[in-house]
C-alpha atoms as a PDB file:
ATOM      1  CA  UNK A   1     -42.407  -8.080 -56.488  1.00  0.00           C
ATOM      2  CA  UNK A   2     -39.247  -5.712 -55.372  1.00  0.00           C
ATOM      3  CA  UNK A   3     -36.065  -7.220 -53.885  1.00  0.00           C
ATOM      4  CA  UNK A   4     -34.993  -5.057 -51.322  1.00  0.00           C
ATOM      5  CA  UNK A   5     -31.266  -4.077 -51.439  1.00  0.00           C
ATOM      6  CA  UNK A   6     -28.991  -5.395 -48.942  1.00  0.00           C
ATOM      7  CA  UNK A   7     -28.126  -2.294 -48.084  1.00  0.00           C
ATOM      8  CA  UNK A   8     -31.572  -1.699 -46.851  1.00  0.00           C
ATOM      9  CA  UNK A   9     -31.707  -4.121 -44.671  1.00  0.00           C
ATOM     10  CA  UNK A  10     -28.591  -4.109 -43.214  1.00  0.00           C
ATOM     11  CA  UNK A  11     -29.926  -0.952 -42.316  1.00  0.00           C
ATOM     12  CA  UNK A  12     -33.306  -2.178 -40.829  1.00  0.00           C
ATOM     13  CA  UNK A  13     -31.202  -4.918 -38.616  1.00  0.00           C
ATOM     14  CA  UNK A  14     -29.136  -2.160 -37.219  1.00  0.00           C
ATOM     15  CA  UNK A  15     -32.312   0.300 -36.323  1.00  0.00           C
ATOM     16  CA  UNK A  16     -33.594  -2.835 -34.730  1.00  0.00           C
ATOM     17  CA  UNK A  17     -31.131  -3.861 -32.811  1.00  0.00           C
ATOM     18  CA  UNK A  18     -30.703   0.006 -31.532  1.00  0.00           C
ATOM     19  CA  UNK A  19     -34.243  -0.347 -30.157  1.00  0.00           C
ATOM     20  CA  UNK A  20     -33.914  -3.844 -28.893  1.00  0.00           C
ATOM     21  CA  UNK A  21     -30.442  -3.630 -27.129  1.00  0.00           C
ATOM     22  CA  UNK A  22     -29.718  -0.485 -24.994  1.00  0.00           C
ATOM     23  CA  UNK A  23     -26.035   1.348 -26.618  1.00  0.00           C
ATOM     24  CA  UNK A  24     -24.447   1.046 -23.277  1.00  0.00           C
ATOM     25  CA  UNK A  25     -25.059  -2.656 -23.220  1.00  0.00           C
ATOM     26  CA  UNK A  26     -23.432  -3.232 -26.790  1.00  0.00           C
ATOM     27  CA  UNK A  27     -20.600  -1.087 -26.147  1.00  0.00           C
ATOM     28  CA  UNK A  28     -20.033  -3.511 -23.510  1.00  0.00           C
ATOM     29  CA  UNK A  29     -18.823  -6.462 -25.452  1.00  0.00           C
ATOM     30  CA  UNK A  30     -15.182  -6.755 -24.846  1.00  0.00           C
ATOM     31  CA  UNK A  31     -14.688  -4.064 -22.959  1.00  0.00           C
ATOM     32  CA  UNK A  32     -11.646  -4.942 -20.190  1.00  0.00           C
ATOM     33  CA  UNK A  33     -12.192  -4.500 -16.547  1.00  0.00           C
ATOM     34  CA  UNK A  34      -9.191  -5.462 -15.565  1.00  0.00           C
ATOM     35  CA  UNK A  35      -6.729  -8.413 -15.080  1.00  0.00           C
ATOM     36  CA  UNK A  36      -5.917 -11.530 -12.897  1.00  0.00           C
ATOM     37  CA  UNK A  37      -2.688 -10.380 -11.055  1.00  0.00           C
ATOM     38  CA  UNK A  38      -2.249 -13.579  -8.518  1.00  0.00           C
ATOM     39  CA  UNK A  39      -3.437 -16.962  -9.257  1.00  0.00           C
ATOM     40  CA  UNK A  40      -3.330 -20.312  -7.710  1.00  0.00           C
ATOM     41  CA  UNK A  41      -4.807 -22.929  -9.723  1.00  0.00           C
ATOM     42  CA  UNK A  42      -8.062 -24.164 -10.207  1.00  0.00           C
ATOM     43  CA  UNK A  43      -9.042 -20.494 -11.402  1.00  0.00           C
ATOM     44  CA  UNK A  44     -10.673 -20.262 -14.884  1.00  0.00           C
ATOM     45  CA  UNK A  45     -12.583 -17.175 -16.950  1.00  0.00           C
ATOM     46  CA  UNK A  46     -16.117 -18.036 -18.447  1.00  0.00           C
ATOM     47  CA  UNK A  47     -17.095 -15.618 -21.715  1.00  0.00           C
ATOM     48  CA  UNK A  48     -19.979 -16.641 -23.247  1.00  0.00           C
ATOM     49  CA  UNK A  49     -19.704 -19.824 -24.199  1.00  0.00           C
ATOM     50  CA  UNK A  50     -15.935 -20.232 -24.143  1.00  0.00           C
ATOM     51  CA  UNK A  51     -14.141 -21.719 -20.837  1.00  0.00           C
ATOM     52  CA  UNK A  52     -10.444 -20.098 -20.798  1.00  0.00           C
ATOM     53  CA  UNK A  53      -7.376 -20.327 -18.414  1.00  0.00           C
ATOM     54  CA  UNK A  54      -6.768 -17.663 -16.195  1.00  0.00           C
ATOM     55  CA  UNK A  55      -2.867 -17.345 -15.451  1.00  0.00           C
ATOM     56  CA  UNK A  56      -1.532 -13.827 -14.980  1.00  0.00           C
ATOM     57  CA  UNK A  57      -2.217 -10.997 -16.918  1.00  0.00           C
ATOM     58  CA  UNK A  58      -5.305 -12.878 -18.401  1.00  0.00           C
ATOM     59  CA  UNK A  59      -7.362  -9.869 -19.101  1.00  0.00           C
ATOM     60  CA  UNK A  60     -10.843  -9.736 -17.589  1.00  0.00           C
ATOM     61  CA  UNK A  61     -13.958  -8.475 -19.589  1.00  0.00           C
ATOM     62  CA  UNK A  62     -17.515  -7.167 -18.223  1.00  0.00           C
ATOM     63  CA  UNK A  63     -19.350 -10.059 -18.345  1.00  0.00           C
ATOM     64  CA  UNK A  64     -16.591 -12.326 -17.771  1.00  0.00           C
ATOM     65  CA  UNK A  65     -17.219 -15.137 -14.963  1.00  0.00           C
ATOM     66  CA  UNK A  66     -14.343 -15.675 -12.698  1.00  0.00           C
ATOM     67  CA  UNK A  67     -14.525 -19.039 -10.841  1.00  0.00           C
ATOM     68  CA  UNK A  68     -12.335 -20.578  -8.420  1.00  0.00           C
ATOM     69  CA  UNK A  69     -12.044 -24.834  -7.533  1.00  0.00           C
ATOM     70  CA  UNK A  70     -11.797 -25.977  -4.290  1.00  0.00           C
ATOM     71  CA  UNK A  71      -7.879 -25.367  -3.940  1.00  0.00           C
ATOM     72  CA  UNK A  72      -7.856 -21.892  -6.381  1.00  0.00           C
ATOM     73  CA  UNK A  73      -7.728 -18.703  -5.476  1.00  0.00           C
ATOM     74  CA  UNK A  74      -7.475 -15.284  -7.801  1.00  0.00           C
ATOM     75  CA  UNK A  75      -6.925 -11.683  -7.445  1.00  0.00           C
ATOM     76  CA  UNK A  76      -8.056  -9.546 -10.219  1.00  0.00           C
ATOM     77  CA  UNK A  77      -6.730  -5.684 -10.373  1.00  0.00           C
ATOM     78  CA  UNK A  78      -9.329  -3.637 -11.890  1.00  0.00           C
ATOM     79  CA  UNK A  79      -8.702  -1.247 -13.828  1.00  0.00           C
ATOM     80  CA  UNK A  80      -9.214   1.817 -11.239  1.00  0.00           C
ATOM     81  CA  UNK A  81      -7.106   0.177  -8.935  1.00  0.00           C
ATOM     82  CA  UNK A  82      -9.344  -1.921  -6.870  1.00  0.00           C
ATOM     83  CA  UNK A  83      -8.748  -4.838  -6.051  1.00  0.00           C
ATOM     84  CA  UNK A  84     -11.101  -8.553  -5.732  1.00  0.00           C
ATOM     85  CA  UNK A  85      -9.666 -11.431  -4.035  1.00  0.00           C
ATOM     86  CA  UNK A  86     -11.645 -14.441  -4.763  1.00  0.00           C
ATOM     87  CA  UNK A  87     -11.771 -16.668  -2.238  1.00  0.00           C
ATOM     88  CA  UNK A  88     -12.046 -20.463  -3.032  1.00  0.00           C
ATOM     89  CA  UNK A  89     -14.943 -22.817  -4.528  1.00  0.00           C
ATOM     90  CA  UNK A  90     -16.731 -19.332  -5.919  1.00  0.00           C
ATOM     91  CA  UNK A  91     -17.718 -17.299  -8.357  1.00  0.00           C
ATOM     92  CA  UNK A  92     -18.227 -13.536  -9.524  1.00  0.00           C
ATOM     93  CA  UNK A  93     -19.050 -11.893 -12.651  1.00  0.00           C
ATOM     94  CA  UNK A  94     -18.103  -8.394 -13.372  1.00  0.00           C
ATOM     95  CA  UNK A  95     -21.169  -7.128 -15.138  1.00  0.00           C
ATOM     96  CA  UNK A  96     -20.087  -3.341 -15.694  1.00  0.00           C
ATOM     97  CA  UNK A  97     -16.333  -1.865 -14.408  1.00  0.00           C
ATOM     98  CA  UNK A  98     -16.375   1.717 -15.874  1.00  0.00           C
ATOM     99  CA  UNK A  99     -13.345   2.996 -14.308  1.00  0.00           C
ATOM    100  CA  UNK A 100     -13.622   6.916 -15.819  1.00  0.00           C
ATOM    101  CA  UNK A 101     -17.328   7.049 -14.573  1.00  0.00           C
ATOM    102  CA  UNK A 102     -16.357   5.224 -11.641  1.00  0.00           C
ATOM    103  CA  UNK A 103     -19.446   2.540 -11.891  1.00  0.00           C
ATOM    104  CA  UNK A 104     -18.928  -1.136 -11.067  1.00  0.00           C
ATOM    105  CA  UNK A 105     -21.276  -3.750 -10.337  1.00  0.00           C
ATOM    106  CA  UNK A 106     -20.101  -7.023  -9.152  1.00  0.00           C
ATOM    107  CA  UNK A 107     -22.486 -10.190  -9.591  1.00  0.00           C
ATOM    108  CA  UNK A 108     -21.511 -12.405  -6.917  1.00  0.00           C
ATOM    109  CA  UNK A 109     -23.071 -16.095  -7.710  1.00  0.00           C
ATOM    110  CA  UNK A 110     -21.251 -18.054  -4.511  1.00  0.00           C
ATOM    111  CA  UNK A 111     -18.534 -18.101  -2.545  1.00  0.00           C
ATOM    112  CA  UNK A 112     -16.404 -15.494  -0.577  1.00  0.00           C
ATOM    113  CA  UNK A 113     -14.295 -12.306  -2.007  1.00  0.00           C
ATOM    114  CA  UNK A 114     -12.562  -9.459  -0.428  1.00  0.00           C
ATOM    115  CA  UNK A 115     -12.734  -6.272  -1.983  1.00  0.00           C
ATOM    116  CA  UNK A 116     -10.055  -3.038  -1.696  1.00  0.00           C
ATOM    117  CA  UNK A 117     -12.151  -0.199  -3.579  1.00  0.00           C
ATOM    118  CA  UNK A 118     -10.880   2.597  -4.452  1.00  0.00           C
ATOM    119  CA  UNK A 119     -11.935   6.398  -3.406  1.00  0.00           C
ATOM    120  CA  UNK A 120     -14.998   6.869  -5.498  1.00  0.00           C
ATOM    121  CA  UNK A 121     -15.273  10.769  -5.879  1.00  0.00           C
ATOM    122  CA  UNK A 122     -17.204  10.590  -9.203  1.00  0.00           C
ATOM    123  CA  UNK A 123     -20.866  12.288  -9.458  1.00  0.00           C
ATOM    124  CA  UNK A 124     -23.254   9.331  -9.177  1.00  0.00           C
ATOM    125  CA  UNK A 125     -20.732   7.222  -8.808  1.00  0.00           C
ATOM    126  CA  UNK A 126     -21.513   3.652  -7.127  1.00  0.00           C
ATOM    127  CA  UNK A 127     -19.109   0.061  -6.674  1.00  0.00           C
ATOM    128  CA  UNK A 128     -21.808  -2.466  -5.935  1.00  0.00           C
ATOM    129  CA  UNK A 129     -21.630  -6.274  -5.102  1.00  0.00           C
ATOM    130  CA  UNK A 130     -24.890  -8.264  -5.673  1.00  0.00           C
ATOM    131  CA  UNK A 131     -25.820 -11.576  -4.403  1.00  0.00           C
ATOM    132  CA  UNK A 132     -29.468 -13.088  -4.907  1.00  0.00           C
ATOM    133  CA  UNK A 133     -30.207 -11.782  -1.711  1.00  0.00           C
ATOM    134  CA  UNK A 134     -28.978  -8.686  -1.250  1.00  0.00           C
ATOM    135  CA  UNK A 135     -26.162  -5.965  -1.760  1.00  0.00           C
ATOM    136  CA  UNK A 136     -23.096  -3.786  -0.412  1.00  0.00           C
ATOM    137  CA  UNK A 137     -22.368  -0.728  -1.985  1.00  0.00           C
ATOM    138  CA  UNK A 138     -19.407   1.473  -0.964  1.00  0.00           C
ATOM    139  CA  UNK A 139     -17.743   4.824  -1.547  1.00  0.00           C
ATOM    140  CA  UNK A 140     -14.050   3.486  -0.922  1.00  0.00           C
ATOM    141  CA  UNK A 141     -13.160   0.775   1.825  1.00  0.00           C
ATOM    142  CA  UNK A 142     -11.645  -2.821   2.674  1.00  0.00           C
ATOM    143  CA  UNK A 143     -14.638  -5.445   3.102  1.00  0.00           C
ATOM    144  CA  UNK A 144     -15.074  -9.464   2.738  1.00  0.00           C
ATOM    145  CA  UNK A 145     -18.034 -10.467   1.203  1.00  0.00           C
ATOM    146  CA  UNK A 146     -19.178 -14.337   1.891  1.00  0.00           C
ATOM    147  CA  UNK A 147     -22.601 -15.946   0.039  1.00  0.00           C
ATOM    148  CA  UNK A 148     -22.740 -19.310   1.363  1.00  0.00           C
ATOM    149  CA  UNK A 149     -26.277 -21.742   1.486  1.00  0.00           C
ATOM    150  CA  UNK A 150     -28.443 -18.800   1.539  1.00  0.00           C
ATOM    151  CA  UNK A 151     -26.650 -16.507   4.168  1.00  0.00           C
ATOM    152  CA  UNK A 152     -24.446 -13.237   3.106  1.00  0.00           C
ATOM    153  CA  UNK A 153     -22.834 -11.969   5.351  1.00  0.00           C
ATOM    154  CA  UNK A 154     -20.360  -9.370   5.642  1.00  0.00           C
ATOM    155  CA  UNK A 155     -16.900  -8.271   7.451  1.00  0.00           C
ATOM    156  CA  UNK A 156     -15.750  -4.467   7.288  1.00  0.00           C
ATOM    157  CA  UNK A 157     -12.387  -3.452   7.345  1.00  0.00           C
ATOM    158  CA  UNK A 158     -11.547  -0.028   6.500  1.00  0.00           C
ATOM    159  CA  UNK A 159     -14.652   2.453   5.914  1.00  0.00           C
ATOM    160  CA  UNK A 160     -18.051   1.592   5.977  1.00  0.00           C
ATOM    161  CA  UNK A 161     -20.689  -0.224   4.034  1.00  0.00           C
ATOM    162  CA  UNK A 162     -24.157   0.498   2.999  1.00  0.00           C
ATOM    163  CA  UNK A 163     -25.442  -3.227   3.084  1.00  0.00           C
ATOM    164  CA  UNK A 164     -29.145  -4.017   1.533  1.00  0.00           C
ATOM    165  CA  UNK A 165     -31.712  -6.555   1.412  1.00  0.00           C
ATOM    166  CA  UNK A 166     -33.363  -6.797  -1.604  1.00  0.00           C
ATOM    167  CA  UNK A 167     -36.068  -4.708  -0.463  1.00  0.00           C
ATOM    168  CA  UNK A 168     -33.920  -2.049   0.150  1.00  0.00           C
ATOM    169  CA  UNK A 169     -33.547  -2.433   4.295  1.00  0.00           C
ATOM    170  CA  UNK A 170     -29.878  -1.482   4.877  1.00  0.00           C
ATOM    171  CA  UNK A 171     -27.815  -1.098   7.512  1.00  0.00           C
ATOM    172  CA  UNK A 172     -24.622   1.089   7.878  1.00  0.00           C
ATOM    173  CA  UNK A 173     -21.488  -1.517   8.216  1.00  0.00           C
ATOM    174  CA  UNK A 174     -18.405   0.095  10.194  1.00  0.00           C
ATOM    175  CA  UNK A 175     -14.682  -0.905  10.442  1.00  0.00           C
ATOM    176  CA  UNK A 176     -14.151  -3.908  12.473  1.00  0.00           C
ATOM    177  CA  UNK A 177     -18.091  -5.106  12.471  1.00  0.00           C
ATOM    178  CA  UNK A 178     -19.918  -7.885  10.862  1.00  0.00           C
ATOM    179  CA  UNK A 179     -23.431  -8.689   9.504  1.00  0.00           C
ATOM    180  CA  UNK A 180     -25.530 -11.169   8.476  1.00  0.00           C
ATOM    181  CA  UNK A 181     -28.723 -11.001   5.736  1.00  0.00           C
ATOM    182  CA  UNK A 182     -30.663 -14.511   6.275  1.00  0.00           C
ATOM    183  CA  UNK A 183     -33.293 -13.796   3.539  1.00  0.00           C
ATOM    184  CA  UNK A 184     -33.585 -11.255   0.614  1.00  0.00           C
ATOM    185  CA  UNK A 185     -36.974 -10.282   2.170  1.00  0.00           C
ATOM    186  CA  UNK A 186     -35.853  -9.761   5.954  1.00  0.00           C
ATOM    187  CA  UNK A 187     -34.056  -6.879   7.278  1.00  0.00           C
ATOM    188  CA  UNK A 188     -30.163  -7.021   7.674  1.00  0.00           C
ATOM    189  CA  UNK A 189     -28.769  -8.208  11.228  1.00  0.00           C
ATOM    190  CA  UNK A 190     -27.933  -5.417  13.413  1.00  0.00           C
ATOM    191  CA  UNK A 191     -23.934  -4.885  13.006  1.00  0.00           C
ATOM    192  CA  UNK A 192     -22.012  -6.064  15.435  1.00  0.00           C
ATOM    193  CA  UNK A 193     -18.399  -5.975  16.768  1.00  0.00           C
ATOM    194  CA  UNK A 194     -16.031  -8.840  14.728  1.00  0.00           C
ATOM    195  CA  UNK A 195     -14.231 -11.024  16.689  1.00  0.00           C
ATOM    196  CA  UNK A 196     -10.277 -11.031  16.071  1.00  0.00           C
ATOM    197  CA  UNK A 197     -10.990 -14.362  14.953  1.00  0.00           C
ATOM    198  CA  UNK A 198     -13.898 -13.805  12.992  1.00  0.00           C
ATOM    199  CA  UNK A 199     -11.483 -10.945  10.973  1.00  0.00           C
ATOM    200  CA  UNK A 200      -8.757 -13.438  10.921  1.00  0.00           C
ATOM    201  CA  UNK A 201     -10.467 -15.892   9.154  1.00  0.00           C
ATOM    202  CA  UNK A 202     -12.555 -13.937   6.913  1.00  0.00           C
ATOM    203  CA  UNK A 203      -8.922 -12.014   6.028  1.00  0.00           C
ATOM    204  CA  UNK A 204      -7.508 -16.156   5.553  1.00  0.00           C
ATOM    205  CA  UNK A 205     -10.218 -17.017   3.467  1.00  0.00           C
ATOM    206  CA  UNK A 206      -9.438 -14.947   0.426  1.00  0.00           C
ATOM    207  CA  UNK A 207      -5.905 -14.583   1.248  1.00  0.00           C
ATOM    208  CA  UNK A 208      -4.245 -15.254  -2.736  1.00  0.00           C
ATOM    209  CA  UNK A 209      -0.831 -15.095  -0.542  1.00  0.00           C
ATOM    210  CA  UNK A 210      -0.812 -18.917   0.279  1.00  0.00           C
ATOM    211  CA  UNK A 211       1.129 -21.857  -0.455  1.00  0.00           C
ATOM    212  CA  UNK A 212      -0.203 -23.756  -3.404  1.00  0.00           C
ATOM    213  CA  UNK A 213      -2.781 -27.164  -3.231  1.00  0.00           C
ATOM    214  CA  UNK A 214      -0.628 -29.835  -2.453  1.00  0.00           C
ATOM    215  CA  UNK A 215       2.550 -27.974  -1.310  1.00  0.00           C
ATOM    216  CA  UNK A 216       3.756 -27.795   2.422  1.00  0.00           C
ATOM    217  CA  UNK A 217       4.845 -24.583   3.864  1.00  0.00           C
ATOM    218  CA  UNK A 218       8.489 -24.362   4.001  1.00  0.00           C
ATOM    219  CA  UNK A 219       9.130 -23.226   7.634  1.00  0.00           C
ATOM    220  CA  UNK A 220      12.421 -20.801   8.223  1.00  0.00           C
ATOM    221  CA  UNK A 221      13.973 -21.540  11.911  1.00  0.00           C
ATOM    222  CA  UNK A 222      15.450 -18.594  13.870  1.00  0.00           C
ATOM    223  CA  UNK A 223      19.083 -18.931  14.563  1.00  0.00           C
ATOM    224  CA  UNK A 224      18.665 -17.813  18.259  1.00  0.00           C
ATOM    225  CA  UNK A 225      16.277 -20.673  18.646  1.00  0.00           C
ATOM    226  CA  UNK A 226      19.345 -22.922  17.411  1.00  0.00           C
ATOM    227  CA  UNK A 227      21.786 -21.444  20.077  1.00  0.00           C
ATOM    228  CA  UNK A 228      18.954 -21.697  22.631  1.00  0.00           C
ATOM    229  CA  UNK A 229      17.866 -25.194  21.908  1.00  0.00           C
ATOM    230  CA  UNK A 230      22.309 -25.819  21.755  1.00  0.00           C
ATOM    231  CA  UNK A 231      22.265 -23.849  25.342  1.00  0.00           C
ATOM    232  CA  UNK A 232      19.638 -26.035  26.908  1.00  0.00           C
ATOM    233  CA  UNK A 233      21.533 -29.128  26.030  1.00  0.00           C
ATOM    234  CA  UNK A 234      24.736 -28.306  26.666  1.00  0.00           C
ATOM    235  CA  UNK A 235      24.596 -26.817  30.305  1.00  0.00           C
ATOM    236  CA  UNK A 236      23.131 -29.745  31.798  1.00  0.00           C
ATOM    237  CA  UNK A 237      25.773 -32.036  30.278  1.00  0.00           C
ATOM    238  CA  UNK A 238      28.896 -30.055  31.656  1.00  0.00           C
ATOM    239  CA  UNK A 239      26.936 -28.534  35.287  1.00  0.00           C
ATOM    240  CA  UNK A 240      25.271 -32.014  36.120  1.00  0.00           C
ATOM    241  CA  UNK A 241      28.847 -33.951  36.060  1.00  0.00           C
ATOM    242  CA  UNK A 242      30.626 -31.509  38.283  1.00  0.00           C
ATOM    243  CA  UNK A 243      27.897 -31.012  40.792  1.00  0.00           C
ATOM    244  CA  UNK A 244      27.716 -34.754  41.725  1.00  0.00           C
ATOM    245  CA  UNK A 245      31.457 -35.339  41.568  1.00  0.00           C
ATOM    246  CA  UNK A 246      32.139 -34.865  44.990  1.00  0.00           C
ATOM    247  CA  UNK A 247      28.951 -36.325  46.355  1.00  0.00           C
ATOM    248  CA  UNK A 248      30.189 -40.318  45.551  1.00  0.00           C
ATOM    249  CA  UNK A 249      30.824 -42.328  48.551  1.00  0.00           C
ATOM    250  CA  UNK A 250      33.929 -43.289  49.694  1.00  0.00           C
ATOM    251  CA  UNK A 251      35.070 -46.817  48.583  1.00  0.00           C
ATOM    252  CA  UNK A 252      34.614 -49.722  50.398  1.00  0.00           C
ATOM    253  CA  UNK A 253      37.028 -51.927  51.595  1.00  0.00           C
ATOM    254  CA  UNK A 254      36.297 -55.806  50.308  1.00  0.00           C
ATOM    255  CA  UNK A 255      35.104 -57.668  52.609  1.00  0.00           C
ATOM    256  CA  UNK A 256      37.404 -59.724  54.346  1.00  0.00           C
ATOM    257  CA  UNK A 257      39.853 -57.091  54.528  1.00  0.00           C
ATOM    258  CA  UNK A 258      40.336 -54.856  57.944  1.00  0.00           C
ATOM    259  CA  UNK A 259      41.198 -51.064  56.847  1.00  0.00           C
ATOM    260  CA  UNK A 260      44.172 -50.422  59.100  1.00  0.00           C
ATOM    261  CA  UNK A 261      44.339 -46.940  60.973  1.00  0.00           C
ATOM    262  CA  UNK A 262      47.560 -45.652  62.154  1.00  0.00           C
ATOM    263  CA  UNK A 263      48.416 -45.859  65.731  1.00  0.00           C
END
């Protein structure tokens, strides 16, 4: 019986695994999509099997999970320029960031981000968020995204959004409206105009600019308030005194004394 050389099957293995795995997909494998450029704790990067800290300037890889505790928070700067603020108790994967082709896909498991894309002016090209029950795909625009039990909804705030089911109902998202999708088989809720508060808090929720878990806000008083607060003190102090001063009666004599008046 022949041995086959190693060399031949090396070669075998590799013809296989060209069939077996797409070459797109393996040139994946540590390719960076960007970097965490604001953190506050509780964030961590899954790859693969390995659970790693995310501080700033931790690099971000397709495929790499990004997940957020109840008090973190995390903004990752991909590398076109966009921008994902992930909101707390979530998590996204960024399955494919190709900045030159301008193609991103965004797997986003639970939880709330905002995203700031960039113009894309590539042929074909396409920055998609997914959920299990839908997507938004944009050309360029400032949006929140929030998957919560079931419901996705989303908040426009520059641009618009082309936001699917996944049966491929969609409805056109403007600036300054909301949605909802209740089911990945049921059309999109018609768009409708966002509250201030309803952009407020959507804005609050994957705001990275916050104090940290556990740490009061330091609040900085306004000197005027000082000399108003020193104004409103003061004048009754010195005005009260000298209105009343010539209101006291006259004294009384003691009794048992006659006041004499002159003749």
């Amino acid at each position: 019986m022949k041995t086959r050389s190693p060399f031949l099957i090396v070669l075998i293995v590799l013809t296989s695994l060209s069939i077996i795995v797409p070459p797109d997909v393996m040139a994946q494998a540590g390719q960076k999509a960007g970097q965490i450029a604001r953190a506050i704790p509780d964030v961590a990067i899954a790859r693969g099997a390995e659970q790693l800290p995310a501080p700033v300037k931790a690099l971000v890889d397709w495929g790499d999970v990004v997940r957020t505790g109840d008090g973190g928070r995390a903004r990752v700067a991909l590398d076109d320029g966009s921008v994902l603020n992930v909101g707390s108790s979530s998590s996204l994967t960024v399955t494919q960031h190709n900045a030159a082709a301008q193609q991103t896909q965004i797997e986003l498991t639970y939880g709330r981000v905002r995203s700031q894309v960039v113009k894309q002016s590539k042929p074909n090209a396409k920055f998609e968020i997914h959920t299990a029950v839908g997507v938004a795909g944009v050309v360029g625009t400032d949006f929140f995204l929030g998957y919560l039990n079931g419901l996705f909804q989303i908040v426009v705030y520059d641009g618009h959004v082309r936001f699917c089911n996944l049966d491929g109902m969609c409805v056109d998202v403007l600036a300054g409206q909301l949605a909802t999708i209740r089911n990945g088989h049921q059309a999109p809720d018609p768009p409708t105009q966002a509250t201030p508060s309803e952009l407020t808090d959507a804005a609050n929720a994957t705001s990275v600019n916050t104090t940290f878990a556990g740490v009061e806000p330091v609040h900085h008083i306004n000197p005027w308030w000082i000399v108003g607060l020193t104004v409103i003190v003061a004048v009754p102090a010195i005005v009260i005194p000298v209105a009343t001063r010539g209101s006291h009666p006259p004294p009384q004599a003691p009794q048992g004394l006659t006041v004499g008046l002159p003749n």
